[in-house]
PDB file of N, CA and C in Angstrom:
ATOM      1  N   UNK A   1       0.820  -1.192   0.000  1.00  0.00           N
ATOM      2  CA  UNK A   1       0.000   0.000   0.000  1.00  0.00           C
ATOM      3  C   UNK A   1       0.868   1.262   0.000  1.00  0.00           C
ATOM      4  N   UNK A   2       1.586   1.040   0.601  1.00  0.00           N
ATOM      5  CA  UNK A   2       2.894   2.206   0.759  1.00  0.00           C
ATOM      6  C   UNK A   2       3.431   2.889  -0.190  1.00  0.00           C
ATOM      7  N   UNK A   3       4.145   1.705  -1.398  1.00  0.00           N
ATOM      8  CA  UNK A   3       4.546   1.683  -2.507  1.00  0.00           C
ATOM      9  C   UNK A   3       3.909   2.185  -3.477  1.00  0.00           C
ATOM     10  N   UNK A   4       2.104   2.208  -3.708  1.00  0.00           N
ATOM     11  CA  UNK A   4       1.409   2.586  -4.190  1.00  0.00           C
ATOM     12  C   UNK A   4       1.218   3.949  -3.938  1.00  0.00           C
ATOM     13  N   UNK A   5       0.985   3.969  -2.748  1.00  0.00           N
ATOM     14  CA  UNK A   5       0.915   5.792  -2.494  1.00  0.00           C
ATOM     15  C   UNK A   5       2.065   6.625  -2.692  1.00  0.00           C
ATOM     16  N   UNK A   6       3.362   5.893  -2.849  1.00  0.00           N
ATOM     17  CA  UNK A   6       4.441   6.806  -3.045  1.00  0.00           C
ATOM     18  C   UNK A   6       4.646   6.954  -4.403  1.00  0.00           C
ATOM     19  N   UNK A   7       4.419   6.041  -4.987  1.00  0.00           N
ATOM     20  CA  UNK A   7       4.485   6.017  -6.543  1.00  0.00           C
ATOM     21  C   UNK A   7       3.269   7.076  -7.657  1.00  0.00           C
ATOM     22  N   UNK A   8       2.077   7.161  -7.214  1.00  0.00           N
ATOM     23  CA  UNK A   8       1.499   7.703  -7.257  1.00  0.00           C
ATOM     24  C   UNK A   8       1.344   9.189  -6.931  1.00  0.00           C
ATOM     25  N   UNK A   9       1.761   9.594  -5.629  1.00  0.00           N
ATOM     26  CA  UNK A   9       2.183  10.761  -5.143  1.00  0.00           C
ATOM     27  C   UNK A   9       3.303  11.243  -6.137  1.00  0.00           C
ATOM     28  N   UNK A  10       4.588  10.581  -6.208  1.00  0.00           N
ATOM     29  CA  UNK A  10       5.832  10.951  -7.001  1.00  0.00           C
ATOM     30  C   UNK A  10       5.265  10.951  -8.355  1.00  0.00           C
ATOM     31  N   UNK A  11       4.756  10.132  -8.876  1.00  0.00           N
ATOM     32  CA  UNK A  11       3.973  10.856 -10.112  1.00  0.00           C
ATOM     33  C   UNK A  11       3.320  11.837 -11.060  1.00  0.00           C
ATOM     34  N   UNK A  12       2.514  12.424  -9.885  1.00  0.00           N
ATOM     35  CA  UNK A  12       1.652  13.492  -9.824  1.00  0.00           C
ATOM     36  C   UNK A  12       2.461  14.934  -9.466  1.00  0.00           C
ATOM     37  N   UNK A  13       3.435  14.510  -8.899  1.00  0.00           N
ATOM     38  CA  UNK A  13       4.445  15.867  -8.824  1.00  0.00           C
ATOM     39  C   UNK A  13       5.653  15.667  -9.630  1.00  0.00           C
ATOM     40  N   UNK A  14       5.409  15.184 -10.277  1.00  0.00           N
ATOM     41  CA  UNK A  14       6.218  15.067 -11.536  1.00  0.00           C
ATOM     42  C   UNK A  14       5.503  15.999 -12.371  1.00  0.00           C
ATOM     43  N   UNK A  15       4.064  15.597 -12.861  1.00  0.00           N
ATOM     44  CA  UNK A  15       3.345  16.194 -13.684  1.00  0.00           C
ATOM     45  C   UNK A  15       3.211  17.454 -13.381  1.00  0.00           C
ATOM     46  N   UNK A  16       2.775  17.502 -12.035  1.00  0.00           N
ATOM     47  CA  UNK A  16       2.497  19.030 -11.806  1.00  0.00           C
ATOM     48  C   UNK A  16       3.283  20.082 -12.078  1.00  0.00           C
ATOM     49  N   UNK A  17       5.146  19.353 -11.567  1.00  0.00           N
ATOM     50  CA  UNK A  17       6.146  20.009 -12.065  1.00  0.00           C
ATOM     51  C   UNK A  17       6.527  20.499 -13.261  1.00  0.00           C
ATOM     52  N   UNK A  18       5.972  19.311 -13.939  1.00  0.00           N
ATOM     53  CA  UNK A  18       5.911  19.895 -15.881  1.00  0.00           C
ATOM     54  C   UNK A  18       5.028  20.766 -16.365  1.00  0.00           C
ATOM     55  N   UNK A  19       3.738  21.133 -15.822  1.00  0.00           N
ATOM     56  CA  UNK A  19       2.662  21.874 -15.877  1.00  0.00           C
ATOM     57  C   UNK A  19       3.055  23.433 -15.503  1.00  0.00           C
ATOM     58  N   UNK A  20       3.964  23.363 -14.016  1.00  0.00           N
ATOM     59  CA  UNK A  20       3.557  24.478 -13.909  1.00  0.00           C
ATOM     60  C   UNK A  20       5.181  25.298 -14.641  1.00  0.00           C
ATOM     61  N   UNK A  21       6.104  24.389 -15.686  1.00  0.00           N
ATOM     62  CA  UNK A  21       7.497  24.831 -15.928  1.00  0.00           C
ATOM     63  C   UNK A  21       6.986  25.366 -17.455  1.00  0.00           C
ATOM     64  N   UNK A  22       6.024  24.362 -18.056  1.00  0.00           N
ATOM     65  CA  UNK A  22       5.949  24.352 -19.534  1.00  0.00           C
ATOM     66  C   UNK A  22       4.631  24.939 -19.774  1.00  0.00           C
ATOM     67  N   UNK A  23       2.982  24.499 -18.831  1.00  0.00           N
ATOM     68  CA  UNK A  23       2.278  25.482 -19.388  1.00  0.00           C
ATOM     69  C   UNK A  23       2.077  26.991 -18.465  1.00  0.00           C
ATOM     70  N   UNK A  24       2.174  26.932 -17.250  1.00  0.00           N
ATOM     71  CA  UNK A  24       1.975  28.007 -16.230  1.00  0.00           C
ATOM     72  C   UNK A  24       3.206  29.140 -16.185  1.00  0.00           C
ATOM     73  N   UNK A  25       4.499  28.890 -17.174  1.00  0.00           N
ATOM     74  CA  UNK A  25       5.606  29.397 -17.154  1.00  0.00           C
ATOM     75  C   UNK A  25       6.380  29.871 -15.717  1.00  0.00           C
ATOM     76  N   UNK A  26       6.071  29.130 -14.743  1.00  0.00           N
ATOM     77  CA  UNK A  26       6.968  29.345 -13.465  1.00  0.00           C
ATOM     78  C   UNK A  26       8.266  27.920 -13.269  1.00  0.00           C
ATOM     79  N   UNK A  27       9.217  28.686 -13.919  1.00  0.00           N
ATOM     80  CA  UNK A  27      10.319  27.501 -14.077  1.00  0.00           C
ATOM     81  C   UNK A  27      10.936  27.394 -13.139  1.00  0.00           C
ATOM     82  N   UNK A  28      10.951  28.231 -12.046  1.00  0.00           N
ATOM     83  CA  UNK A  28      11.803  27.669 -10.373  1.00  0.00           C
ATOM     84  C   UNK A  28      11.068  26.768  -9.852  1.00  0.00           C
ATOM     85  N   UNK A  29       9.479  27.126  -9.709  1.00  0.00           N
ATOM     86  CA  UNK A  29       8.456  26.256  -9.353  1.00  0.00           C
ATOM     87  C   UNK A  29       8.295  24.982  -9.646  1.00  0.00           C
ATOM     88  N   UNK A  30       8.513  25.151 -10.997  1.00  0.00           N
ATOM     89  CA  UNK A  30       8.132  23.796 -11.554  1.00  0.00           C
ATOM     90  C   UNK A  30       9.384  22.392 -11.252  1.00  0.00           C
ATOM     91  N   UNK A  31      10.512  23.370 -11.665  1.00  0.00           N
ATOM     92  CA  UNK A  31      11.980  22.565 -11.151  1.00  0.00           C
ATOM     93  C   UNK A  31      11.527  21.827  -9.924  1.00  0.00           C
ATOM     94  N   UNK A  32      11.598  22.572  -9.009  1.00  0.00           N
ATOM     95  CA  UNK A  32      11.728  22.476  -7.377  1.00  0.00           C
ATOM     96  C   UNK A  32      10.452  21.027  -7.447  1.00  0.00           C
ATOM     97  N   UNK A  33       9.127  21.312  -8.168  1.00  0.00           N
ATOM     98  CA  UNK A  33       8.240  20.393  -7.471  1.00  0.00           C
ATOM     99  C   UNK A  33       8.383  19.301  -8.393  1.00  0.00           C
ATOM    100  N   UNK A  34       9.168  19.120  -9.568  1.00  0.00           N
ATOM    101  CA  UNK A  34       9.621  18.160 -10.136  1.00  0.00           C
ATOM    102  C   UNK A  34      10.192  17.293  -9.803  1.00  0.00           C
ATOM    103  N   UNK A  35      11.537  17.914  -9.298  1.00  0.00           N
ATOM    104  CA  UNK A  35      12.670  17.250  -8.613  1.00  0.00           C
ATOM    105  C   UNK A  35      12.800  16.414  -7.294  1.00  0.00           C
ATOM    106  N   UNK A  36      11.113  17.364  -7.103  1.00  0.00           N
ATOM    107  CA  UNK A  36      11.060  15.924  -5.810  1.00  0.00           C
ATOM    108  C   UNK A  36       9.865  14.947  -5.852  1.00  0.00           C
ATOM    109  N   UNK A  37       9.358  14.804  -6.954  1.00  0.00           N
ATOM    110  CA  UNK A  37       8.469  14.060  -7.634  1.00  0.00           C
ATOM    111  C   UNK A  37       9.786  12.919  -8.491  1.00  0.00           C
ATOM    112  N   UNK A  38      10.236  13.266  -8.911  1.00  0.00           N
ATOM    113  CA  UNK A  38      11.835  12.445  -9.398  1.00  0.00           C
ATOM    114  C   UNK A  38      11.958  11.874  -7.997  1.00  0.00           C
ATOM    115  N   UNK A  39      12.692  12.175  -7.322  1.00  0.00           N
ATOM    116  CA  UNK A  39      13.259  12.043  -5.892  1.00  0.00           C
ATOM    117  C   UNK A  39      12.612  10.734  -5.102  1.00  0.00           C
ATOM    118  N   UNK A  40      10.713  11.156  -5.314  1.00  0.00           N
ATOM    119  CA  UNK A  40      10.239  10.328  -4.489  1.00  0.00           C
ATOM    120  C   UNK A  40      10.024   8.677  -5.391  1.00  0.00           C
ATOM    121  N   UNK A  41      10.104   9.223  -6.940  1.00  0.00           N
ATOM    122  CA  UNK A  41      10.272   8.072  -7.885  1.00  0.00           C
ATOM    123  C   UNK A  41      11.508   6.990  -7.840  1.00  0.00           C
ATOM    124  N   UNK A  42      12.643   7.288  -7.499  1.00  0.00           N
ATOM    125  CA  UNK A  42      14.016   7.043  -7.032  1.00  0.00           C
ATOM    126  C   UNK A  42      13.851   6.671  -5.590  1.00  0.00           C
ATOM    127  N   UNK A  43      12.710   6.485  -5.025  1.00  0.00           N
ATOM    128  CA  UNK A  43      12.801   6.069  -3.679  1.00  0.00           C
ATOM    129  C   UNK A  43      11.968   4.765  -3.699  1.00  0.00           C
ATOM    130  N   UNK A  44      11.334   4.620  -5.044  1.00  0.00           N
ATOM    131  CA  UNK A  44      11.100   3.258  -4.843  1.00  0.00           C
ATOM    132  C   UNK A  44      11.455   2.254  -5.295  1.00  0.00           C
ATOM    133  N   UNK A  45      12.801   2.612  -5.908  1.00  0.00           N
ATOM    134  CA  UNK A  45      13.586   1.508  -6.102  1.00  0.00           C
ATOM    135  C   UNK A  45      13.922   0.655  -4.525  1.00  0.00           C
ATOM    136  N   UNK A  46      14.514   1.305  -3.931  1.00  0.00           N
ATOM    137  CA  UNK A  46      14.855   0.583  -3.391  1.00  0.00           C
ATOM    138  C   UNK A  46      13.767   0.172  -1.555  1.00  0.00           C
ATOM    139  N   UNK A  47      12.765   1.106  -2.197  1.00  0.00           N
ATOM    140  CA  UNK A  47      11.591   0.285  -1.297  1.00  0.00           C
ATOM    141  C   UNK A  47      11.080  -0.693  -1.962  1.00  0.00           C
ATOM    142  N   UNK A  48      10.849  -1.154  -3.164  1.00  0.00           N
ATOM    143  CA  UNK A  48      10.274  -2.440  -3.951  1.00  0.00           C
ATOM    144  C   UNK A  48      11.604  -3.817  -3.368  1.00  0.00           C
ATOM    145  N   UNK A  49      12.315  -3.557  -4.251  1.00  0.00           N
ATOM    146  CA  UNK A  49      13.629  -4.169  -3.575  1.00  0.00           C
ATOM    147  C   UNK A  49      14.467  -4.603  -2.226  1.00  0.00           C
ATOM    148  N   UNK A  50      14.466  -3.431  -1.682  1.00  0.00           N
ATOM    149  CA  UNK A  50      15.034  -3.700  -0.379  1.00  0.00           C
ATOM    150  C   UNK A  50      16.485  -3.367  -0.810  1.00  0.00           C
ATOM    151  N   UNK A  51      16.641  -2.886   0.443  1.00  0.00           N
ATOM    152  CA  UNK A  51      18.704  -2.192   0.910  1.00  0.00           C
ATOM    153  C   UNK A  51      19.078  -4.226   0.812  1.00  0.00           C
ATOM    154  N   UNK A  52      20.112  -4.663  -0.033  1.00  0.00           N
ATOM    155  CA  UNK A  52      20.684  -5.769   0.290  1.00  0.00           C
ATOM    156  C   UNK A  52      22.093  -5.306   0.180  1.00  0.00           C
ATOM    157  N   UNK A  53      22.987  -5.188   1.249  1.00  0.00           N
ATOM    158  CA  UNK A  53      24.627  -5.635   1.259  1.00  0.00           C
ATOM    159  C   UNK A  53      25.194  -6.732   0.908  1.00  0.00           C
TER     160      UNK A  53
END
């Protein structure tokens, strides 16, 4: 369930990030809420997976 909501969440601020860089023209904005829509996408690698040493 976790995985789902994070994936989903990181999704949607992905998009939003592209929305508000390419149609709303606020490109700090859009960066910033992109990058952690990326961020939270890159976090489920290794929540699907698991930390293995």
């Amino acid at each position: 369930m976790l995985t789902v909501l994070v994936g989903v969440v990181g999704a949607l601020a992905l998009g939003v990030g592209m929305c508000f860089s390419m149609v709303w023209g606020k490109m700090l904005v859009g960066v910033a809420i992109g990058l952690v829509g990326i961020v939270m996408l890159l976090c489920l690698i290794p929540l699907t997976k698991g930390i293995k040493a």
